[in-house]
PDB file of N, CA and C in Angstrom:
ATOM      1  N   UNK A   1      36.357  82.096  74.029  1.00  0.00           N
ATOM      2  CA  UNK A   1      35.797  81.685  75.297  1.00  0.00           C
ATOM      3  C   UNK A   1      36.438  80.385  75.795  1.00  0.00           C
ATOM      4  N   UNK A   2      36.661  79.522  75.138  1.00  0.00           N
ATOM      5  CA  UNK A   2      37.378  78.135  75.324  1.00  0.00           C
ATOM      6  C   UNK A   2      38.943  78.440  75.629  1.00  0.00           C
ATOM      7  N   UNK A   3      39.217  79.515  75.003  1.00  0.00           N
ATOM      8  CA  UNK A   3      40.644  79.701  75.452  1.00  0.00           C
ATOM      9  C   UNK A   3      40.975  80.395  77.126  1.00  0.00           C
ATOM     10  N   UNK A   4      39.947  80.947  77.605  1.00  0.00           N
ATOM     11  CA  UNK A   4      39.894  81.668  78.811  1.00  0.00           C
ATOM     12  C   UNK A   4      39.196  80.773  79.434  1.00  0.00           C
ATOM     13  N   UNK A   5      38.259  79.633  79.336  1.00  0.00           N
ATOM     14  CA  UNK A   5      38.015  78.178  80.177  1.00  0.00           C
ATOM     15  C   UNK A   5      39.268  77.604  80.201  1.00  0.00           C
ATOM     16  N   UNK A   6      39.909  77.186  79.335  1.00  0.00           N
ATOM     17  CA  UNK A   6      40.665  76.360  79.632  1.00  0.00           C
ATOM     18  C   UNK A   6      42.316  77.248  80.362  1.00  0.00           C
ATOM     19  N   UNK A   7      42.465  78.532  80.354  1.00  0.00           N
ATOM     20  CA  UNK A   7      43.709  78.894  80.828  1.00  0.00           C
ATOM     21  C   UNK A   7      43.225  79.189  82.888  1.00  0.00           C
ATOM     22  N   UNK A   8      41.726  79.083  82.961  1.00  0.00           N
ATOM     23  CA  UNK A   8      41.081  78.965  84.207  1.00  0.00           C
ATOM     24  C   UNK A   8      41.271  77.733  84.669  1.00  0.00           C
ATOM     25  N   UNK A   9      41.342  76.249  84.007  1.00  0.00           N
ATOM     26  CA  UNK A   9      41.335  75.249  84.266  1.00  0.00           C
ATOM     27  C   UNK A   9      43.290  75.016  84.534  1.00  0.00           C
ATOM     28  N   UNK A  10      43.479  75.454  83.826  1.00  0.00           N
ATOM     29  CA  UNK A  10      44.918  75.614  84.437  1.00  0.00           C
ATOM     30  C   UNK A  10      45.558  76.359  85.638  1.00  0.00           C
ATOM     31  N   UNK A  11      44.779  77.596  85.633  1.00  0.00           N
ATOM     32  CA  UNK A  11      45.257  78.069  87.168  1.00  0.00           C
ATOM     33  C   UNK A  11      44.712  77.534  88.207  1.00  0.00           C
ATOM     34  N   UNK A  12      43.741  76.791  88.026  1.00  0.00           N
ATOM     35  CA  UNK A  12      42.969  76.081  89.250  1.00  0.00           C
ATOM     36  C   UNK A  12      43.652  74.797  89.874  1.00  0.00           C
ATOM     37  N   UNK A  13      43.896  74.221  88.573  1.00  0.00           N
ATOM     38  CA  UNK A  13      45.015  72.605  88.679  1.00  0.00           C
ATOM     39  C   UNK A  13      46.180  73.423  89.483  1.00  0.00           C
ATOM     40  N   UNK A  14      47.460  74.327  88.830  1.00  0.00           N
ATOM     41  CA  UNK A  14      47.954  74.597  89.203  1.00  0.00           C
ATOM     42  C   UNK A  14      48.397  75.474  90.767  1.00  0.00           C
ATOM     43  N   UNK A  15      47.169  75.819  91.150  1.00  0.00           N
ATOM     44  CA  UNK A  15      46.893  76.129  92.253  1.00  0.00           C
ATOM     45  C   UNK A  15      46.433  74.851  93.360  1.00  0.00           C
ATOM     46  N   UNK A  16      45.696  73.639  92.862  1.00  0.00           N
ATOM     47  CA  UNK A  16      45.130  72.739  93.860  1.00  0.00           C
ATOM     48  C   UNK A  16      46.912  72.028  93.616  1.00  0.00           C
ATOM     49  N   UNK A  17      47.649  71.705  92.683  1.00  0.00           N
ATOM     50  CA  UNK A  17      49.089  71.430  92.817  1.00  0.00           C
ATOM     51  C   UNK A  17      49.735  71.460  93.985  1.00  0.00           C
ATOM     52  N   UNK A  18      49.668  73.122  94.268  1.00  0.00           N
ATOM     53  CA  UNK A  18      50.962  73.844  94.976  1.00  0.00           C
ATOM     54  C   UNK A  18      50.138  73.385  96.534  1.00  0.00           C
ATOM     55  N   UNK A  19      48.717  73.556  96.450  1.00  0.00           N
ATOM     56  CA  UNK A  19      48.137  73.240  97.617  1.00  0.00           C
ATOM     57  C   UNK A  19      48.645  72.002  98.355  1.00  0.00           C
ATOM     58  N   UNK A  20      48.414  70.921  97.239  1.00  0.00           N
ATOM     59  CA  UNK A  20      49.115  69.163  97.633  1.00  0.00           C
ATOM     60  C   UNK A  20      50.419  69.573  97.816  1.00  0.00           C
ATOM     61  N   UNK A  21      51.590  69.683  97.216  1.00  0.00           N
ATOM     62  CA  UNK A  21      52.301  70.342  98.053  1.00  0.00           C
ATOM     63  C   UNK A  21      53.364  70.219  99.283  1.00  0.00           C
ATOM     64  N   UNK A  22      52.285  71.661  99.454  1.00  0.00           N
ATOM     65  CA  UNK A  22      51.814  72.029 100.767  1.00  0.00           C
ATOM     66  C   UNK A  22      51.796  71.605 101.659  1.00  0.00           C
ATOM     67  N   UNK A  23      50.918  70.641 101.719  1.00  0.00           N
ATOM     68  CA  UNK A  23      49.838  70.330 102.102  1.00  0.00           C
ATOM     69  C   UNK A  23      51.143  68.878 102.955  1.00  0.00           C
ATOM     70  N   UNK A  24      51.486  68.500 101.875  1.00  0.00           N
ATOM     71  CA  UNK A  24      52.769  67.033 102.161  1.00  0.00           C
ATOM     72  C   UNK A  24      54.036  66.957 102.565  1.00  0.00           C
ATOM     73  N   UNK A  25      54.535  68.593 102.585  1.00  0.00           N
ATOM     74  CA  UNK A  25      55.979  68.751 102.683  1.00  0.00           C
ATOM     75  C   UNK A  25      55.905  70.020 103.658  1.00  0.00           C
ATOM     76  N   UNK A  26      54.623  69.947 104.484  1.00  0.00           N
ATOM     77  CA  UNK A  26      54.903  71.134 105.552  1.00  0.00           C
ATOM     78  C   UNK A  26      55.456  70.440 106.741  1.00  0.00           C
ATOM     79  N   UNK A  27      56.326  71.115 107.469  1.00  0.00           N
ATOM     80  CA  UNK A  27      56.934  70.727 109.058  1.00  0.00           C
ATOM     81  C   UNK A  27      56.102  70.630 109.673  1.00  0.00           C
ATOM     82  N   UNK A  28      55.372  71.340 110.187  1.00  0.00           N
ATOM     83  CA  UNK A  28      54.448  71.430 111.046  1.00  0.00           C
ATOM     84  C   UNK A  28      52.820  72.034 111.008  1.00  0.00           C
ATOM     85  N   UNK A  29      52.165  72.506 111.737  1.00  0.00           N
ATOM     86  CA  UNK A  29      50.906  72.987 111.298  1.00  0.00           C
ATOM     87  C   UNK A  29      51.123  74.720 112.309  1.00  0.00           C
ATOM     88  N   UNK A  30      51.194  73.809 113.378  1.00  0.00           N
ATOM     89  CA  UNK A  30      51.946  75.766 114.397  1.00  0.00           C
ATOM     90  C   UNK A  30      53.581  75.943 114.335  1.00  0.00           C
ATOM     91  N   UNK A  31      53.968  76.650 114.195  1.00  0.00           N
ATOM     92  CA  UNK A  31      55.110  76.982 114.110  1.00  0.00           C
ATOM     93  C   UNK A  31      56.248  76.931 115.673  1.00  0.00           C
ATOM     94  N   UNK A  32      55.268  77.722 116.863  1.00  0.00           N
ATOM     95  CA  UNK A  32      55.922  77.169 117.502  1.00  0.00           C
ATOM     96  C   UNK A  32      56.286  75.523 118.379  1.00  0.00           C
ATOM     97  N   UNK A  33      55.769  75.027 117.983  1.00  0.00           N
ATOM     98  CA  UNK A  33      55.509  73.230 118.170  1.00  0.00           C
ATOM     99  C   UNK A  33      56.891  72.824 117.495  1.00  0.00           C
ATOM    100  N   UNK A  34      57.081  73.517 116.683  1.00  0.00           N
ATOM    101  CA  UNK A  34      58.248  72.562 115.580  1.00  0.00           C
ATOM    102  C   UNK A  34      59.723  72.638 115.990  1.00  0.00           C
ATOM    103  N   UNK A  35      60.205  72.085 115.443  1.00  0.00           N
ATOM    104  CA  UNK A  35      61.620  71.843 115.933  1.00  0.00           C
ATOM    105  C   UNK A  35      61.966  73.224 116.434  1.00  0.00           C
ATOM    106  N   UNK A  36      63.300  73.449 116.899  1.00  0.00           N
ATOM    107  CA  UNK A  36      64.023  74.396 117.133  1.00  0.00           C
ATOM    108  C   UNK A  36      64.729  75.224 116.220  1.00  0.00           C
ATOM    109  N   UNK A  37      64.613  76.471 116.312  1.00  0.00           N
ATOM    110  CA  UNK A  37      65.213  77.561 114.729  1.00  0.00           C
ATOM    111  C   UNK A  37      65.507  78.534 115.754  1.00  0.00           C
ATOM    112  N   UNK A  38      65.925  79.791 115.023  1.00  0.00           N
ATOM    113  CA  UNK A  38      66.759  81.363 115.447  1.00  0.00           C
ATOM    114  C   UNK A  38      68.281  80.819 116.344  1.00  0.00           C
ATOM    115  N   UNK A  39      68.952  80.199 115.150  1.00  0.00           N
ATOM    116  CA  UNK A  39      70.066  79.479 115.674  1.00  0.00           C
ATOM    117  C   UNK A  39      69.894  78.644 116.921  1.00  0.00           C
ATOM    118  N   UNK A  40      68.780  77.996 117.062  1.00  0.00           N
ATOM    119  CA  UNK A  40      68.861  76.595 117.535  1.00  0.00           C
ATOM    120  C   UNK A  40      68.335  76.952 119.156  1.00  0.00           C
ATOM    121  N   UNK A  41      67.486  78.235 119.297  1.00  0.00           N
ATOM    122  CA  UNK A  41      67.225  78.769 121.005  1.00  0.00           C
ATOM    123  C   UNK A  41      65.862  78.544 120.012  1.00  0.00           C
ATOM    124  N   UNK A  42      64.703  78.090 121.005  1.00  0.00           N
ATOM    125  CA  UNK A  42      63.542  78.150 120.627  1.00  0.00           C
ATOM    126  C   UNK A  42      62.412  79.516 120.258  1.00  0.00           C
ATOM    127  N   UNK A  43      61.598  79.868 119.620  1.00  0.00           N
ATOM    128  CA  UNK A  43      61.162  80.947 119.569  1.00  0.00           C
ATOM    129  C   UNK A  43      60.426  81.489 120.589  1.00  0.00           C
ATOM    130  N   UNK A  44      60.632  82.875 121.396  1.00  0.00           N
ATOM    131  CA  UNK A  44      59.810  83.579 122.298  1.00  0.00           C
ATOM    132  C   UNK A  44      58.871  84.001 122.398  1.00  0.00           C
ATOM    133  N   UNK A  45      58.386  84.415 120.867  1.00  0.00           N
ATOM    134  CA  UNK A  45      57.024  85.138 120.967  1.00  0.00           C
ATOM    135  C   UNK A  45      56.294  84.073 119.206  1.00  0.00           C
ATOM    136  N   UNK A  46      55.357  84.648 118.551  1.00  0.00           N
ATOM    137  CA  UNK A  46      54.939  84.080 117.353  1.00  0.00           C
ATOM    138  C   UNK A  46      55.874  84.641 115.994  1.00  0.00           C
ATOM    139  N   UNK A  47      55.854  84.101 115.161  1.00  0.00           N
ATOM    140  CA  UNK A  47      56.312  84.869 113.825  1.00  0.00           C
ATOM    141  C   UNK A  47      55.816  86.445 113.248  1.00  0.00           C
ATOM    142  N   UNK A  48      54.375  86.339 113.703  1.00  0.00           N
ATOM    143  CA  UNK A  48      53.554  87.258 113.216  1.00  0.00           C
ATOM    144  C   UNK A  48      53.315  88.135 114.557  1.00  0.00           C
ATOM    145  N   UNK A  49      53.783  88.274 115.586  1.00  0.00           N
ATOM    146  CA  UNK A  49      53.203  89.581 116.744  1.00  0.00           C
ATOM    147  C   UNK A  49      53.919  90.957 115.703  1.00  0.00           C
ATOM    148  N   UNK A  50      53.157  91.320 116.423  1.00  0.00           N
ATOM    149  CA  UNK A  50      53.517  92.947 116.367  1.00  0.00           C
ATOM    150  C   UNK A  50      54.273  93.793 116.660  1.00  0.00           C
ATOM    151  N   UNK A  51      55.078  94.562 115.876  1.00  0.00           N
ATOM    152  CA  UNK A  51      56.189  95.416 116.261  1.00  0.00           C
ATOM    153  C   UNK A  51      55.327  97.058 116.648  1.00  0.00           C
ATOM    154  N   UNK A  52      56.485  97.435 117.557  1.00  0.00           N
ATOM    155  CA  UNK A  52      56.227  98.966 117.919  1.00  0.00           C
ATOM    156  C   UNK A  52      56.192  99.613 116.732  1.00  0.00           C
ATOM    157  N   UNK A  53      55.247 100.881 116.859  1.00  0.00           N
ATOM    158  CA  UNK A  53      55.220 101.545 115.957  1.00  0.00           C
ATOM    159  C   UNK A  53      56.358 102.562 115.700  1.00  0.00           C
ATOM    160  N   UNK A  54      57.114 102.333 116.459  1.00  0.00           N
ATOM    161  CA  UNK A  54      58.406 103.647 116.022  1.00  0.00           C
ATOM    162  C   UNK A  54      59.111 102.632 114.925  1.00  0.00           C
ATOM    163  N   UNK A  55      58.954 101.044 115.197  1.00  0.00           N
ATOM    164  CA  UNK A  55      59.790 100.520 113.383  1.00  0.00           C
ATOM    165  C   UNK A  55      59.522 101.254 112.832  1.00  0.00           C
ATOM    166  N   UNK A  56      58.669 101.400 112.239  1.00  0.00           N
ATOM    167  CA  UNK A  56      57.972 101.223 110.823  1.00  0.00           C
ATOM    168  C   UNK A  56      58.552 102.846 110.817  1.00  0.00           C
ATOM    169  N   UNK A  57      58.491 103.892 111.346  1.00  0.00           N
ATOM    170  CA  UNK A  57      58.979 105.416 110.772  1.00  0.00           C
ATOM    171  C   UNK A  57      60.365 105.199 110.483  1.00  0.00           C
ATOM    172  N   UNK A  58      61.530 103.925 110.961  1.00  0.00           N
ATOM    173  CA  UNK A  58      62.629 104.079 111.052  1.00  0.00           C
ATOM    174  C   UNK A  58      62.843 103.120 109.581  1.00  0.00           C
ATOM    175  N   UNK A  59      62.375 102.435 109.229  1.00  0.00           N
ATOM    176  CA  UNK A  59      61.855 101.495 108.282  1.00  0.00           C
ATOM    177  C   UNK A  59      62.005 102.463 107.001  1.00  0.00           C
ATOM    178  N   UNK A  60      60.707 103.443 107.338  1.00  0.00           N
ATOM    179  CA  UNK A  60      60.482 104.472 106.008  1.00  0.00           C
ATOM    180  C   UNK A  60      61.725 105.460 105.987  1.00  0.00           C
ATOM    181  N   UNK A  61      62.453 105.747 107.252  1.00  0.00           N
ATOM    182  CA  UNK A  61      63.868 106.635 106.870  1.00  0.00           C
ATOM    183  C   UNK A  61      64.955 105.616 106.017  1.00  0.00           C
ATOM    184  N   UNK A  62      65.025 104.170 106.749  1.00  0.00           N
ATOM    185  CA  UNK A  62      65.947 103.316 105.796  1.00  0.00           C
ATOM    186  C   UNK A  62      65.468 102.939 104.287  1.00  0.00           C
ATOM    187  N   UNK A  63      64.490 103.172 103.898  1.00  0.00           N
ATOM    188  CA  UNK A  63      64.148 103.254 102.182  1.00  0.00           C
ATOM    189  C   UNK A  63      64.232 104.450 101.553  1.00  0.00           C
ATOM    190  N   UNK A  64      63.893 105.154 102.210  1.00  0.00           N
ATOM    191  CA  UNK A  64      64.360 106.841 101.497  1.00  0.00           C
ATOM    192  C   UNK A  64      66.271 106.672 101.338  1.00  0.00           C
ATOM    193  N   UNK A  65      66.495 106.518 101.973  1.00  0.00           N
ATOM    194  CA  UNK A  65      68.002 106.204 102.261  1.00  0.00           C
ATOM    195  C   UNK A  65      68.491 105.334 101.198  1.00  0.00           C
ATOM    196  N   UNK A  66      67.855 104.046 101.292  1.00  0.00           N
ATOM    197  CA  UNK A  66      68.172 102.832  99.842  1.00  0.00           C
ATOM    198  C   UNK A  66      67.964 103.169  98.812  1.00  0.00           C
ATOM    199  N   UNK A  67      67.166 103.899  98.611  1.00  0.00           N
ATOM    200  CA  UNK A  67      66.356 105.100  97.146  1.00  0.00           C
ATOM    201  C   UNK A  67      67.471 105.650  97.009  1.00  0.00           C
ATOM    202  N   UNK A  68      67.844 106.317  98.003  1.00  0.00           N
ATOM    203  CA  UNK A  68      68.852 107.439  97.706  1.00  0.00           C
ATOM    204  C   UNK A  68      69.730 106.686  96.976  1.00  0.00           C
ATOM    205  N   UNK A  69      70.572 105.425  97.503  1.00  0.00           N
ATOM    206  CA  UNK A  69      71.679 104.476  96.997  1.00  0.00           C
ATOM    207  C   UNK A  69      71.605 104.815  95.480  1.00  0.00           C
ATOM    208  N   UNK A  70      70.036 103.836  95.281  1.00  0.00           N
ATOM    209  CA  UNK A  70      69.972 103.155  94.258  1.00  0.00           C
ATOM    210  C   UNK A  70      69.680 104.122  93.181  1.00  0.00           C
ATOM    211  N   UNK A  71      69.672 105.798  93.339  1.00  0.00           N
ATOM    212  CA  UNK A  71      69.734 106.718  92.375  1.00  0.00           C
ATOM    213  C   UNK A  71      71.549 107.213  92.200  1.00  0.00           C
ATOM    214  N   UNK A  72      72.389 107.288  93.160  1.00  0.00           N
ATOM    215  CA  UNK A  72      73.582 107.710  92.978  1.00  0.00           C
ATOM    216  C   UNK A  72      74.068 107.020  92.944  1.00  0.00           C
ATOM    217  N   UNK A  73      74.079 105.191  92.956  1.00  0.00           N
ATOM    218  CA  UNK A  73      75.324 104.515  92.103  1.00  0.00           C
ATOM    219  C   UNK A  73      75.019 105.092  90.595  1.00  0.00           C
ATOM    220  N   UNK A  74      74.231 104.635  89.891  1.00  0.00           N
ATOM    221  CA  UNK A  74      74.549 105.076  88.212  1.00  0.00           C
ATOM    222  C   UNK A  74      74.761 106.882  88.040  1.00  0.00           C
ATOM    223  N   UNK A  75      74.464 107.975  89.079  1.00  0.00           N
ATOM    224  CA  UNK A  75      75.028 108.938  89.077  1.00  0.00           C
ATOM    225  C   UNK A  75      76.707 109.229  88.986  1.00  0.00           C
ATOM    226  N   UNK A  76      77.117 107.870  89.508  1.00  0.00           N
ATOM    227  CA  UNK A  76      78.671 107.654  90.025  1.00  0.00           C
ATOM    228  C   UNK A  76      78.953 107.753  89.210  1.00  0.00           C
ATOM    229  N   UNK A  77      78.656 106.670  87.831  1.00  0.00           N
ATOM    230  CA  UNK A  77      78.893 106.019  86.401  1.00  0.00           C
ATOM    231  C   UNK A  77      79.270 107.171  85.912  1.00  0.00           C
ATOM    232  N   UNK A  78      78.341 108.166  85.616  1.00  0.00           N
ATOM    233  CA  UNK A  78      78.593 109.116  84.398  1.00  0.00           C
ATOM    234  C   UNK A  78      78.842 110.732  85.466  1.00  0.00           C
ATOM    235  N   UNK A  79      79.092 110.739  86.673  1.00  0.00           N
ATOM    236  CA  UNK A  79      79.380 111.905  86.560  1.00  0.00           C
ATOM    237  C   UNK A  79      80.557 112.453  85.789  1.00  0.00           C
ATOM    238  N   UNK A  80      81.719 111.932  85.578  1.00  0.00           N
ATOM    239  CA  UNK A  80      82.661 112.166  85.022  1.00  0.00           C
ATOM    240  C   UNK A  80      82.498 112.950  83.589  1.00  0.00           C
ATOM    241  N   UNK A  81      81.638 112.365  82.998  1.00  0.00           N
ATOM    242  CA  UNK A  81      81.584 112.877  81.816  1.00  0.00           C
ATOM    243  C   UNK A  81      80.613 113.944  81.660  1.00  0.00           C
ATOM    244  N   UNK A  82      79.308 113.788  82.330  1.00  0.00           N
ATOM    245  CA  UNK A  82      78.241 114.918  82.554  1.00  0.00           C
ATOM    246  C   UNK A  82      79.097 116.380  82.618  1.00  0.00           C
ATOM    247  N   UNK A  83      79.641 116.020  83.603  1.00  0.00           N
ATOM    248  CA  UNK A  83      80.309 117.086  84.428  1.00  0.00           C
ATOM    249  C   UNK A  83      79.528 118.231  85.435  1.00  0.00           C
ATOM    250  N   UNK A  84      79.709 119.408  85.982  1.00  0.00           N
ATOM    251  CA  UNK A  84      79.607 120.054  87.083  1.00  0.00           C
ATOM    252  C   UNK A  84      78.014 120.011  87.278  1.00  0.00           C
ATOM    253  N   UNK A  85      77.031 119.679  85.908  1.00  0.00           N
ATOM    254  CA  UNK A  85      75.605 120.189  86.485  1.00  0.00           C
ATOM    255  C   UNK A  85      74.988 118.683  86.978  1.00  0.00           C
ATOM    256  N   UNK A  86      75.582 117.316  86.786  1.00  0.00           N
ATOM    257  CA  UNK A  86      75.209 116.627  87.669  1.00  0.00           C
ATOM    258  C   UNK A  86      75.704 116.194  88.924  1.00  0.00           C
ATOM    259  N   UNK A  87      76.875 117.052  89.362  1.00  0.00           N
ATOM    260  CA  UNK A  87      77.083 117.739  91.055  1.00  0.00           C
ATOM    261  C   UNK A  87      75.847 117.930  91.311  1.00  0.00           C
ATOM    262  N   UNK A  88      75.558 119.595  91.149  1.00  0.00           N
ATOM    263  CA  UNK A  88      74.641 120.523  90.899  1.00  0.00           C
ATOM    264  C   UNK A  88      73.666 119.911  91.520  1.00  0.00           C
ATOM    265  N   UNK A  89      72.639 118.653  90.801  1.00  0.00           N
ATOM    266  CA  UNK A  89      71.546 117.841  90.578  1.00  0.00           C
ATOM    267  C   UNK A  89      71.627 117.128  91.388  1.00  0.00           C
ATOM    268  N   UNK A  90      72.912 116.469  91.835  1.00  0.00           N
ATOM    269  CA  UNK A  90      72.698 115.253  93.038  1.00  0.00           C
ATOM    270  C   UNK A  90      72.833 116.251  94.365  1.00  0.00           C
ATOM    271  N   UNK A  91      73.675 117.601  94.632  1.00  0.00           N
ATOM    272  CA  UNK A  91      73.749 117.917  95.858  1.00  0.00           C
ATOM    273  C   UNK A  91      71.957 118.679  96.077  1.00  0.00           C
ATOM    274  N   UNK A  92      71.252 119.009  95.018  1.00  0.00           N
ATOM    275  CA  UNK A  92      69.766 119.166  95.164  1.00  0.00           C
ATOM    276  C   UNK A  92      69.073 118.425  95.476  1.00  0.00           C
ATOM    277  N   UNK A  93      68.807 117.177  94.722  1.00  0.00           N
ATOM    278  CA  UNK A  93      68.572 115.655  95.441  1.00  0.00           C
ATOM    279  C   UNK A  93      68.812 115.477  96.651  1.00  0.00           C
ATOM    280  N   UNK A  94      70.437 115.333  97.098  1.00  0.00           N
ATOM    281  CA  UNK A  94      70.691 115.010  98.658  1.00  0.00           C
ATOM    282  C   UNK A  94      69.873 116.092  99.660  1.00  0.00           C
ATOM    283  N   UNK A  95      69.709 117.809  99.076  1.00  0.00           N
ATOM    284  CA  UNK A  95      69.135 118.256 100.134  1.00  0.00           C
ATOM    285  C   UNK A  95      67.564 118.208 100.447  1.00  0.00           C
ATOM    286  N   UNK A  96      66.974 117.708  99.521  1.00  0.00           N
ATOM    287  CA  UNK A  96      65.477 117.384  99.978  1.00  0.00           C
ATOM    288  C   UNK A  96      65.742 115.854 100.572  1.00  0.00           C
ATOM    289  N   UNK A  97      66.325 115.254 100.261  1.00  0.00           N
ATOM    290  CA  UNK A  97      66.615 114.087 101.277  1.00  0.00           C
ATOM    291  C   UNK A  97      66.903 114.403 102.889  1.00  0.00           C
ATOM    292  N   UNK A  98      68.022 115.363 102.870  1.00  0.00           N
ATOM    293  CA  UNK A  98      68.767 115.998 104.162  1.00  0.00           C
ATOM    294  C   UNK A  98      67.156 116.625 104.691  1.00  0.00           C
ATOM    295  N   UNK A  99      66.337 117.514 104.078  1.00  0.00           N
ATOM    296  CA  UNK A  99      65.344 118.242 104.370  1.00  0.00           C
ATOM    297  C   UNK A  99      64.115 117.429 105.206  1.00  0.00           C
ATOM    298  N   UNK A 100      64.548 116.708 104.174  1.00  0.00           N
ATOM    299  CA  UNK A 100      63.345 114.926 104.742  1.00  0.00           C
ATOM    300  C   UNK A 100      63.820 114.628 106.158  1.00  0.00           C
ATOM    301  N   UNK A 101      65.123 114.362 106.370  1.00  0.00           N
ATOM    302  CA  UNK A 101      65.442 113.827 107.715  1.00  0.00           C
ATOM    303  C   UNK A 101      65.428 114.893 108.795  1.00  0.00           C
ATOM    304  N   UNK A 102      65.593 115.961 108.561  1.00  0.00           N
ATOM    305  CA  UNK A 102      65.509 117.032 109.540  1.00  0.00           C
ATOM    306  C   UNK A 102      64.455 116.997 109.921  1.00  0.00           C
ATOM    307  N   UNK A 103      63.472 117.333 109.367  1.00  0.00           N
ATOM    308  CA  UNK A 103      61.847 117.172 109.409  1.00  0.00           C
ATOM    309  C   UNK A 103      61.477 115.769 110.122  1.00  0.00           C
ATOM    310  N   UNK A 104      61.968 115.170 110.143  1.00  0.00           N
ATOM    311  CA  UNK A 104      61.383 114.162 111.014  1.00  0.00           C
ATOM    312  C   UNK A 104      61.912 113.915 112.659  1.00  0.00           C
ATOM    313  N   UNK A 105      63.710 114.567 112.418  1.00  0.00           N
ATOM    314  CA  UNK A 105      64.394 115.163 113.797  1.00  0.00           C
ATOM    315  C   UNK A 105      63.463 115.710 114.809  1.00  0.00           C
ATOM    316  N   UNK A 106      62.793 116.901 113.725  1.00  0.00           N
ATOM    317  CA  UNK A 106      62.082 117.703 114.646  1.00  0.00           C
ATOM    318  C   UNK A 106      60.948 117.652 114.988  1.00  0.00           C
ATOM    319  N   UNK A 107      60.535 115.956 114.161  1.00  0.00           N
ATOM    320  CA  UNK A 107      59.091 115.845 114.656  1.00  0.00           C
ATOM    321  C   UNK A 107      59.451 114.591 116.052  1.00  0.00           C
ATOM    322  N   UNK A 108      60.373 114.493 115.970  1.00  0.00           N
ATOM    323  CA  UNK A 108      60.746 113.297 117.382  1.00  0.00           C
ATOM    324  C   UNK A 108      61.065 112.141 116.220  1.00  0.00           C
ATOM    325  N   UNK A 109      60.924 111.595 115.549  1.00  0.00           N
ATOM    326  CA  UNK A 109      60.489 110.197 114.899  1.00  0.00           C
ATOM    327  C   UNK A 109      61.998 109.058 115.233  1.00  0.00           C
ATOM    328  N   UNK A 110      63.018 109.903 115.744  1.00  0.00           N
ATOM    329  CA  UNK A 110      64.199 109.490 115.713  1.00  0.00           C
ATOM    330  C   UNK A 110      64.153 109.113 117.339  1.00  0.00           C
ATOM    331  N   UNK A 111      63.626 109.435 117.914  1.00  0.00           N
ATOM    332  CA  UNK A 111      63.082 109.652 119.397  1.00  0.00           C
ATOM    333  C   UNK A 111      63.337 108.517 120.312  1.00  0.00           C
ATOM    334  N   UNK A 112      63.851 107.345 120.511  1.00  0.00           N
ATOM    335  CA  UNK A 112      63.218 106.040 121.018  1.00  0.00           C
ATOM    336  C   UNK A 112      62.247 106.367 122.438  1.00  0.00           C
ATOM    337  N   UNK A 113      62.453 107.164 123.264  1.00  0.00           N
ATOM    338  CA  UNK A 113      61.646 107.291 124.257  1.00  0.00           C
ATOM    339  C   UNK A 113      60.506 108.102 124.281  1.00  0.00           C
TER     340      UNK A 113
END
């Protein structure tokens, strides 16, 4: 019990820490008030407004996509030696990927208007 008081007494210090801080080394309190940033033109809208909702579907096609990457570089590595059935395996892979993007062709999602 003393060991879970005292590792509480540490995240608390360490938390009122980061707060001081904070708290001493912030620029400003609103963001747009503060100096000038986005290469030196002042900001137009807040940090936090809201994007259209067609990002976010184009968002989820560019991670399916980075997924994809980040499964066929180490496919790269060893196809050589695998040989023909991890073709086979990645051109199956790519077509439920391909299948994925069609499907969304035809739902508009690619659409801007």
């Amino acid at each position: 019990m003393v060991n879970v008081l005292a590792m509480a007494a540490v995240a608390a210090a360490a938390v009122a820490l980061l707060y001081l801080v904070h708290r001493y080394t912030a620029v400003a309190a609103a963001p747009l008030r503060a100096g000038p940033f986005l290469s030196g033109h002042r900001p137009a809208q807040h940090a936090v407004s809201r994007f259209h909702v067609r990002w976010y579907v184009l968002t989820l096609l560019f991670l399916a996509f980075d997924v994809e990457m980040l499964f066929m570089y180490p496919w790269a590595l060893v196809v050589a030696r695998v040989g023909t059935s991890s073709v086979v395996e990645m051109f199956g892979f790519l077509g439920v990927l391909m299948a994925g993007v069609v499907y969304a062709w035809r739902e508009g999602a690619l659409r801007w208007s």
